[in-house]
Protein backbone atom coordinates (compact mmCIF):
# COMPACT_ATOMS: atom_id res chain seq x y z
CA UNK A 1 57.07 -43.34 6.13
CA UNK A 2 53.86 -41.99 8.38
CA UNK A 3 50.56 -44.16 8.89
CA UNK A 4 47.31 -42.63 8.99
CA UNK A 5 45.90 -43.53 11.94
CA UNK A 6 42.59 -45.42 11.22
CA UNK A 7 40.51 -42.72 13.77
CA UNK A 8 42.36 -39.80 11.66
CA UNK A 9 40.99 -42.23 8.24
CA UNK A 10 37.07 -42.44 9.73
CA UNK A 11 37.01 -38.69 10.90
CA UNK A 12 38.31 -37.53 7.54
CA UNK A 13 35.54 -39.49 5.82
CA UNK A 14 32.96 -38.14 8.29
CA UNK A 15 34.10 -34.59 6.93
CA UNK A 16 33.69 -35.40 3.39
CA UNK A 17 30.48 -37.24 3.97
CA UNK A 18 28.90 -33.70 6.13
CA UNK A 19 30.34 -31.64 3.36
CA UNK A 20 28.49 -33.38 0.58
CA UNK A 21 25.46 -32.96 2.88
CA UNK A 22 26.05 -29.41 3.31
CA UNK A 23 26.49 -29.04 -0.43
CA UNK A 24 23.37 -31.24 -1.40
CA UNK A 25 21.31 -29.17 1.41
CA UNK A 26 22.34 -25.86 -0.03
CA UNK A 27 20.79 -26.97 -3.08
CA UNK A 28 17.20 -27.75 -1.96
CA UNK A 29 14.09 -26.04 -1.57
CA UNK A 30 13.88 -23.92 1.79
CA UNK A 31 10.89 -22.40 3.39
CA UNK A 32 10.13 -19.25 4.86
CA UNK A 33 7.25 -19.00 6.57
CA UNK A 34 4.90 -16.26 6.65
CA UNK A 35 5.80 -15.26 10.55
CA UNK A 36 9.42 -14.83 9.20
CA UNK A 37 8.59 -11.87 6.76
CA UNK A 38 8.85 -8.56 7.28
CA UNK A 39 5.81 -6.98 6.10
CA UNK A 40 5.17 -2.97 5.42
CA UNK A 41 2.08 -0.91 5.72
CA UNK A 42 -1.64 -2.19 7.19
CA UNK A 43 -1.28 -5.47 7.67
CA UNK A 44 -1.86 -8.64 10.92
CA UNK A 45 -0.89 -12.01 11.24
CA UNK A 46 -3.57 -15.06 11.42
CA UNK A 47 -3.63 -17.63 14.72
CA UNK A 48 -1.60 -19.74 12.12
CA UNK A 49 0.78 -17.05 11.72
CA UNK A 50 -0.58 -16.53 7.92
CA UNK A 51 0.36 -13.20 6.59
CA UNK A 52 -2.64 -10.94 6.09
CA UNK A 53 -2.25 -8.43 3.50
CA UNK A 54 -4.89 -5.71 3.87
CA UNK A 55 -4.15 -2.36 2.91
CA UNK A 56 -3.18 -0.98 -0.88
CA UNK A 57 0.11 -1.47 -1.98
CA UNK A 58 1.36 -3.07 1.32
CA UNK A 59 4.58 -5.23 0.56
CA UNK A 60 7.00 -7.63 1.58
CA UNK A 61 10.29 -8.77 0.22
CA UNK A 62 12.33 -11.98 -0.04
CA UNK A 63 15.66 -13.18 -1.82
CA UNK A 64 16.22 -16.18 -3.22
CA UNK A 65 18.78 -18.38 -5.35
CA UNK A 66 18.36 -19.80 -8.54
CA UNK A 67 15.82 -19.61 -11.12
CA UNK A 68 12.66 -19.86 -9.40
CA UNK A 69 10.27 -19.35 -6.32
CA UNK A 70 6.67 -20.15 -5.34
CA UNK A 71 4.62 -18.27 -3.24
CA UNK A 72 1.57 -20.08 -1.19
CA UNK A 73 -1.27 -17.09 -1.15
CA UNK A 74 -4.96 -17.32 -1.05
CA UNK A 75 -8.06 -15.46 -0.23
CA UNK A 76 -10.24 -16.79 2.62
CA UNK A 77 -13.64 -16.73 0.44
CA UNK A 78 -13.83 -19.68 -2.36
CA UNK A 79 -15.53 -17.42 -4.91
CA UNK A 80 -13.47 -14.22 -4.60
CA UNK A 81 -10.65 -13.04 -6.04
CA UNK A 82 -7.68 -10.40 -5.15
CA UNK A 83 -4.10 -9.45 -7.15
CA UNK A 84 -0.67 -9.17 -5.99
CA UNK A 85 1.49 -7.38 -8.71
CA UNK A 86 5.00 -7.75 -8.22
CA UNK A 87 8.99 -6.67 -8.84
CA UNK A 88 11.78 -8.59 -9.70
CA UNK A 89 15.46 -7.74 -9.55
CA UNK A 90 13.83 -3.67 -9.18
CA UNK A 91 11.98 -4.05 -12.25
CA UNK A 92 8.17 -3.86 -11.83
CA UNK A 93 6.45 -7.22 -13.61
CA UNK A 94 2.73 -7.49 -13.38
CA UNK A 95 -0.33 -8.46 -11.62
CA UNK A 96 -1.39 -11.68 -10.48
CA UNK A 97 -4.87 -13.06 -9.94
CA UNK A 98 -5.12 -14.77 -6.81
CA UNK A 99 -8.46 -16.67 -6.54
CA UNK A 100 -10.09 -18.34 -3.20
CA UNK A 101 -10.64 -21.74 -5.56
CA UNK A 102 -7.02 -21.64 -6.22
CA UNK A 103 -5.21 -24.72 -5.64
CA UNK A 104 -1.93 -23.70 -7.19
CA UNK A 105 1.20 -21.60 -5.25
CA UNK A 106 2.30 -18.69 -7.39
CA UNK A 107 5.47 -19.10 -9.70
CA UNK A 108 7.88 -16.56 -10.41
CA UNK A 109 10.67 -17.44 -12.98
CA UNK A 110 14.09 -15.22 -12.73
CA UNK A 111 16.61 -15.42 -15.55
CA UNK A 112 19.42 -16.74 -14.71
CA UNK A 113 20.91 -19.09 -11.66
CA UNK A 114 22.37 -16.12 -8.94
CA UNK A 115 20.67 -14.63 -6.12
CA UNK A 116 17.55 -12.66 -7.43
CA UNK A 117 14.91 -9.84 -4.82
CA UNK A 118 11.45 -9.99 -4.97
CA UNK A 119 9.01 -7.55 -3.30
CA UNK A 120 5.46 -8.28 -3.34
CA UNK A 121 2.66 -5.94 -3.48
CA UNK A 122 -1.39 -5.68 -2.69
CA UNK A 123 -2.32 -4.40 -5.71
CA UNK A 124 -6.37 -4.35 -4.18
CA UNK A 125 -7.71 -2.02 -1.39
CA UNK A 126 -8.48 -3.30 2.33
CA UNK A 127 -12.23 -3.18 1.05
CA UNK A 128 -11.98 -5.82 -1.91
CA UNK A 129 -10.70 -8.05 1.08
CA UNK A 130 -7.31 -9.58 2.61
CA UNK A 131 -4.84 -11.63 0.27
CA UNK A 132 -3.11 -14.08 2.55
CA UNK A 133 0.35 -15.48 2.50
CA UNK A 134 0.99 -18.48 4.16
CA UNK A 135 5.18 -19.56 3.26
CA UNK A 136 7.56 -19.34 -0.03
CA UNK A 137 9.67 -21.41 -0.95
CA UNK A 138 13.02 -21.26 -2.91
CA UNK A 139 16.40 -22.29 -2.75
CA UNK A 140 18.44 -19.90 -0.42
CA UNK A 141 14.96 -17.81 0.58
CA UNK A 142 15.36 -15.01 3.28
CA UNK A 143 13.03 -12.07 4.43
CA UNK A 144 14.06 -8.12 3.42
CA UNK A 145 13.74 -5.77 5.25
CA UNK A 146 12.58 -2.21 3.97
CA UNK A 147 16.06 0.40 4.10
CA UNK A 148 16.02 2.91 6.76
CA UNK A 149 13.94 6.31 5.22
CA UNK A 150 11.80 8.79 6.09
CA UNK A 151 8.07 7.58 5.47
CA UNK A 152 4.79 9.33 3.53
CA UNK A 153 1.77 7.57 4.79
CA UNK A 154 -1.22 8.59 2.36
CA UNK A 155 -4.52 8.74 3.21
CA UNK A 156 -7.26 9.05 0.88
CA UNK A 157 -10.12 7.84 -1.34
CA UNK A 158 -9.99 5.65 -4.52
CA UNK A 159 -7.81 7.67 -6.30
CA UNK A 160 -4.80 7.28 -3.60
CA UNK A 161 -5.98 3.49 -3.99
CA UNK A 162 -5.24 3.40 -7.67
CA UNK A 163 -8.42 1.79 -8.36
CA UNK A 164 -10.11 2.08 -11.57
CA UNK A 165 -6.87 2.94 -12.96
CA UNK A 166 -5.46 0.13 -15.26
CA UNK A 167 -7.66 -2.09 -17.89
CA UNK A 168 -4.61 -3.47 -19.60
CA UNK A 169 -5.89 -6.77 -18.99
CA UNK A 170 -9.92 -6.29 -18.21
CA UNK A 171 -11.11 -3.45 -19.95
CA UNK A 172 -13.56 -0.92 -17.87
CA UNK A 173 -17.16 -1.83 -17.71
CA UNK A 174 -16.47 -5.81 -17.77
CA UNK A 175 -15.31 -7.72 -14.53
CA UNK A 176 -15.59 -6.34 -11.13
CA UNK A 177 -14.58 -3.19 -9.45
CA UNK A 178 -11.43 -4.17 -8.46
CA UNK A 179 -10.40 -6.15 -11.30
CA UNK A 180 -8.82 -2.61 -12.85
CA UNK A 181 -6.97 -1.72 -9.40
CA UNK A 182 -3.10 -1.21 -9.21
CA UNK A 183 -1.93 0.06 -6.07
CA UNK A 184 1.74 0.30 -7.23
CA UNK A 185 1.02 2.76 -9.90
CA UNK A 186 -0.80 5.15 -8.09
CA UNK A 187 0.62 8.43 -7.48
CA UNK A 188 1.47 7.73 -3.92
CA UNK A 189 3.67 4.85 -4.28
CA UNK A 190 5.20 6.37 -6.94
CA UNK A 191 5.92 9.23 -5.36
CA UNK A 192 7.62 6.85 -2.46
CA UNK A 193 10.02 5.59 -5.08
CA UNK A 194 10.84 8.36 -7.25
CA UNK A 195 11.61 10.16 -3.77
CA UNK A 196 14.02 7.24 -2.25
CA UNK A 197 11.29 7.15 0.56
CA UNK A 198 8.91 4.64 2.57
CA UNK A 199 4.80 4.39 2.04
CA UNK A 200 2.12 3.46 2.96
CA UNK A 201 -1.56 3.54 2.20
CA UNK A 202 -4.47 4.16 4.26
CA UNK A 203 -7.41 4.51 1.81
CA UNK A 204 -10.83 3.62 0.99
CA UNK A 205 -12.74 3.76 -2.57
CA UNK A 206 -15.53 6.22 -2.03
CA UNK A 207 -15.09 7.75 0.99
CA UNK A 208 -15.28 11.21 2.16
CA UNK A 209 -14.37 13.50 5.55
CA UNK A 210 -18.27 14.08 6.15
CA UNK A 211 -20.17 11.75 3.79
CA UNK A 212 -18.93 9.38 1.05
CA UNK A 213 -19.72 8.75 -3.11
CA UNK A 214 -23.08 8.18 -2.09
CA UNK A 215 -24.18 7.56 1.77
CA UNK A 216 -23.64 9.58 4.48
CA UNK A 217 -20.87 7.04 6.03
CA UNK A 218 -18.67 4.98 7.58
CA UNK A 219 -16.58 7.96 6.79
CA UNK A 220 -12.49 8.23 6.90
CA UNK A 221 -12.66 9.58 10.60
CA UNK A 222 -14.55 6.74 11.25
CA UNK A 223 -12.57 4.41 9.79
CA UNK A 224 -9.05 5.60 10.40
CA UNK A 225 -8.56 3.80 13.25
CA UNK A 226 -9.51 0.59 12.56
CA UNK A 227 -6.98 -1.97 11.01
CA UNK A 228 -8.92 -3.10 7.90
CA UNK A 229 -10.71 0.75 7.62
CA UNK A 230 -14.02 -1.18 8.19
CA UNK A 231 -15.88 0.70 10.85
CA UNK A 232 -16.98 -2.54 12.79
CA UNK A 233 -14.26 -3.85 12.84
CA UNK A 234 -13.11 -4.91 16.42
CA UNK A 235 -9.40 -4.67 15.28
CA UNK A 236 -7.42 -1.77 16.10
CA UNK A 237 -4.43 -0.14 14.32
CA UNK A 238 -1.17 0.00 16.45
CA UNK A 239 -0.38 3.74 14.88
CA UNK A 240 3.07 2.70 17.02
CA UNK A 241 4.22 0.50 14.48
CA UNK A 242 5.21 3.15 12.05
CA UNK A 243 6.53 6.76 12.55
CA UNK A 244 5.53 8.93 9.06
CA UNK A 245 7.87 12.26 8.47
CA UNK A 246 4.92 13.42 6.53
CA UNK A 247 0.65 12.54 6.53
CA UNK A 248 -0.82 13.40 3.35
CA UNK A 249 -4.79 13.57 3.39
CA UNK A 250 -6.54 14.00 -0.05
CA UNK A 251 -9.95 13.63 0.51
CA UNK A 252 -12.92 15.58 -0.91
CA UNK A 253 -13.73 14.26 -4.29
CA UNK A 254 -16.58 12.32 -2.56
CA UNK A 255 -17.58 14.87 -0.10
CA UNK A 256 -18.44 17.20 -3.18
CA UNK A 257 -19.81 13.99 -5.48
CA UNK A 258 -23.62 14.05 -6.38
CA UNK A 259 -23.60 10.07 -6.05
CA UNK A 260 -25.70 8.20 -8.30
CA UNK A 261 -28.18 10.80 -9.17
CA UNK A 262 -31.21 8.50 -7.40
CA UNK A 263 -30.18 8.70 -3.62
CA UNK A 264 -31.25 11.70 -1.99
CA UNK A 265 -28.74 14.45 -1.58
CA UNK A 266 -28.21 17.74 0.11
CA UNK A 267 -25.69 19.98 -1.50
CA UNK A 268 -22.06 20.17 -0.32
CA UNK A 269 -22.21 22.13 2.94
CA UNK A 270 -18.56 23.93 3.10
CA UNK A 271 -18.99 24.35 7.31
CA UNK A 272 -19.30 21.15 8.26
CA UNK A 273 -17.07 19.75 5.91
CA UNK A 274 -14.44 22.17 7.27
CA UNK A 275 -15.27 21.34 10.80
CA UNK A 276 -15.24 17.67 10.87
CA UNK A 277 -11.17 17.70 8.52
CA UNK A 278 -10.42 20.18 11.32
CA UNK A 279 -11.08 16.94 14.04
CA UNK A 280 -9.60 14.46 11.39
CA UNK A 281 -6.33 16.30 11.23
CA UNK A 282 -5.94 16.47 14.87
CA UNK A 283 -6.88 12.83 15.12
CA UNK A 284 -4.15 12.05 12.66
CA UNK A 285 -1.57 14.76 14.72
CA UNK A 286 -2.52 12.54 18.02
CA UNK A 287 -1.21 9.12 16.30
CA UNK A 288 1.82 11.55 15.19
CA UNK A 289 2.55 14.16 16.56
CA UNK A 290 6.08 14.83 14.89
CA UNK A 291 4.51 14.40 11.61
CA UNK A 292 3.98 17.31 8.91
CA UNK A 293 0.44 17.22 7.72
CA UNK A 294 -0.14 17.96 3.78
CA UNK A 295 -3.96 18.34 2.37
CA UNK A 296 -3.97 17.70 -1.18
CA UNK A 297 -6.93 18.81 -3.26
CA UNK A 298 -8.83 17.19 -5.76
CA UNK A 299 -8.11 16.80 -9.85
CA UNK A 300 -11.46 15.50 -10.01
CA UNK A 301 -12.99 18.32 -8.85
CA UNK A 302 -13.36 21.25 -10.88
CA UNK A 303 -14.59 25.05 -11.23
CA UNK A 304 -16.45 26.48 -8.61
CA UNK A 305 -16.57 23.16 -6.73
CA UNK A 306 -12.44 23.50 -7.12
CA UNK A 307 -12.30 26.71 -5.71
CA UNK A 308 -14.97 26.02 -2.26
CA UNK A 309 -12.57 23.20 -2.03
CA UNK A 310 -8.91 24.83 -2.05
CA UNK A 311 -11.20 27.45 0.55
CA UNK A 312 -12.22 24.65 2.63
CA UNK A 313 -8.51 23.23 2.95
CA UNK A 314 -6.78 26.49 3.51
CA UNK A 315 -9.66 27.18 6.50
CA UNK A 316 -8.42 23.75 7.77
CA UNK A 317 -4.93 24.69 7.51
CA UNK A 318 -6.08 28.26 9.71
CA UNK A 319 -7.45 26.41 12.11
CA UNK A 320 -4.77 23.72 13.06
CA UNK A 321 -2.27 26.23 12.99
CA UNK A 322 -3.83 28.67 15.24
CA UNK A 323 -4.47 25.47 17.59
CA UNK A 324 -0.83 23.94 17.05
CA UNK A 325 1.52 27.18 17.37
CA UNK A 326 4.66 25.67 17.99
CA UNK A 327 3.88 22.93 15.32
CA UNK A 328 5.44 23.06 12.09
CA UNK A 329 2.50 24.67 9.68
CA UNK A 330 0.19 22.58 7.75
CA UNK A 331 0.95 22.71 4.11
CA UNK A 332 -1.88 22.89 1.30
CA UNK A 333 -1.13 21.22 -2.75
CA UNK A 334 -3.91 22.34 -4.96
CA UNK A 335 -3.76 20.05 -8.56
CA UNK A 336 -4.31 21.10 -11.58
CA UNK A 337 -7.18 20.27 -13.37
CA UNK A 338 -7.18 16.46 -14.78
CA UNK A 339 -9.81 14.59 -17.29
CA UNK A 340 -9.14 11.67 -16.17
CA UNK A 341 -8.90 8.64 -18.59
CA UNK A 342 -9.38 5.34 -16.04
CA UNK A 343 -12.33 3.81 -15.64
CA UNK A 344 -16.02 5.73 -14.39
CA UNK A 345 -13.94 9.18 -13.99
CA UNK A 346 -10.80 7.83 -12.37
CA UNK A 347 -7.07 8.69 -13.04
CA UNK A 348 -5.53 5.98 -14.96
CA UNK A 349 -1.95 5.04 -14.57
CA UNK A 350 -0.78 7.88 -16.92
CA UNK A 351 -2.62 9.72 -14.97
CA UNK A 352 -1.50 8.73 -11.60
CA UNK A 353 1.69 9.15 -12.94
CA UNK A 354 0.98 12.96 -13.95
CA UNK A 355 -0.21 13.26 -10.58
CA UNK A 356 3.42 11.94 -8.87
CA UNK A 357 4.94 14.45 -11.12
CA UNK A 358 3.09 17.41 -9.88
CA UNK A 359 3.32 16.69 -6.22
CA UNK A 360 7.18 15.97 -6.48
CA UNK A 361 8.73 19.43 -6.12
CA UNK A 362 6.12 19.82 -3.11
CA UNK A 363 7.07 16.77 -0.96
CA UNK A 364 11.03 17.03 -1.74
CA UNK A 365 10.44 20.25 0.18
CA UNK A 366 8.02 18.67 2.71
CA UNK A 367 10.82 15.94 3.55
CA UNK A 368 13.98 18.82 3.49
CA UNK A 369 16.26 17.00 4.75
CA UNK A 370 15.13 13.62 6.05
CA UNK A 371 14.82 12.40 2.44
């Protein structure tokens, strides 16, 4: 008969005893710190390595095990207030309030004990303000990464925003501007999805090509550059961080907008409309030069107004051509007519998605094949 030896005896119960730690361990809370995540669209980092969410609809996405998660997000002013909407297992959920009193971490419950995905969007533009994320935590938490695709970055006013668009849970008229905004649902993220593609936002409630809703500026040119689209802003945008197939630009509806009816206003002056997209585009082509460019028109804008407007674009298109010759062409989408059913003459999410539905047959040829 063999005898254990009593070293073989102590180093088989030092096995047992690390595997019961292993096992207890894989069972606990983890955290994944903000610096760890792997964040999409206009967005910085903090000196504390917070994530700073600042653009629409920019996301991030984690995986985790079990039944539940909590994320640890604020906004930096005590008595303002952001939302982050959110999916879950690639089935959109809702919006969440997140408040600068807020004292809480946000709590997502998944059915059901196996590995569950989250992705996390800004439902609010860079204007309402940044929407911080600081860790999460969750058993078995790790950062996703976006998959490999072409990319459609969007520029554009409120309506690429998706503000205005959904009073589901504030109705129009009460709460502030942004209470009604939802990023995801607007026509350019939905687009993104419907196509199997990338997205991002670059856009700005109220702003125009040579004057906004109602002031003469910061306009998008002005703003383009900067990382939270704030024209003093002393933060730049590294344009090298993402490589779009295609750049669509829908601006206008402000350009042609009589404002509130009490600031002084000059009519809509086609020329120098025309002349200063014609500079905007070939900022945009300098950032990205591989890039096809699309100018969308307006639904907002109607009759006469809609037809100065489709002229203006297709000068704009005339004009970059003849100065990029061995560029692929600029392409031109002209919308239907919309009445719009949001809030103060904005698209709402019916809307946006009637929007996503026009524009599809135009970008699946836009992307050929890199979609």
């Amino acid at each position: 008969m063999k005898h254990v030896s009593s070293l073989s005896r102590s180093s088989a119960f030092v096995l047992s005893i690390l595997l019961f730690a292993s096992t207890l361990c894989q069972g606990q809370t983890a955290r994944l710190n903000a610096g760890a995540l792997k964040p999409f669209g206009r967005s910085a980092y903090d000196q504390q390595n917070g994530l700073e969410l600042i653009g629409s609809a920019v996301h991030f996405g984690f995986s985790f095990q079990g039944d539940t998660c909590s994320i640890d997000a604020y906004v930096p002013n005590a008595g303002a207030h952001g939302y982050l909407q959110y999916e879950l297992d690639g089935k959109y959920q809702k919006r969440i309030r997140v408040s600068g009193d807020s004292k809480e971490p946000i709590r997502i419950k998944a059915s059901g004990t196996g590995t569950h995905k989250v992705w996390i969007y800004k439902a609010t533009e860079a204007h309402t303000g940044p929407i911080f994320i600081r860790q999460i935590r969750a058993k078995g938490v790790k950062a996703l990464e976006k998959p490999v695709a072409p990319l459609i970055e969007f520029i554009g006013n409120s309506i690429t925003c998706g503000a205005a668009s959904d009073p589901s849970e504030i109705p129009c008229g009460a709460g502030e501007y942004h209470d009604q905004h939802n990023a995801y649902m607007a026509y350019g993220p939905r687009l993104g999805r419907a196509l199997h593609v990338n997205y991002m936002l670059s856009s700005v409630s109220g702003i125009g090509i040579y004057r906004n809703w109602n002031s003469d500026g910061p306009v998008m040119p002005s703003v383009y550059e900067k990382t939270d689209l704030q024209d003093q802003s002393s933060r730049y945008w590294d344009f090298k961080a993402y490589n779009p197939a295609v750049v669509s630009i829908a601006l206008g509806t402000n350009d042609f907008s009589n404002g509130d009816g009490k600031t002084p206003r000059k009519p809509f002056d086609p020329e120098e409309f025309t002349r200063q997209y014609v500079d905007f585009v070939k900022l945009v082509k300098s950032k990205y030069p591989q890039a096809r460019i699309a100018l969308l028109s307006s639904p907002m804008v109607k009759g006469k107004n809609a037809e100065i407007l489709e002229g203006c674009l297709s000068a704009v298109k005339k004009q970059i051509d003849a100065a990029f010759p061995s560029d692929k062409a600029v392409e031109t989408f002209f919308f239907a007519p919309m009445d719009p059913h949001g809030c103060g003459g904005h698209p709402d999410v019916k809307d946006q998605g009637l929007m996503a539905e026009q524009l599809m047959p135009f970008f699946r040829k836009l992307l050929g094949s890199r979609q």
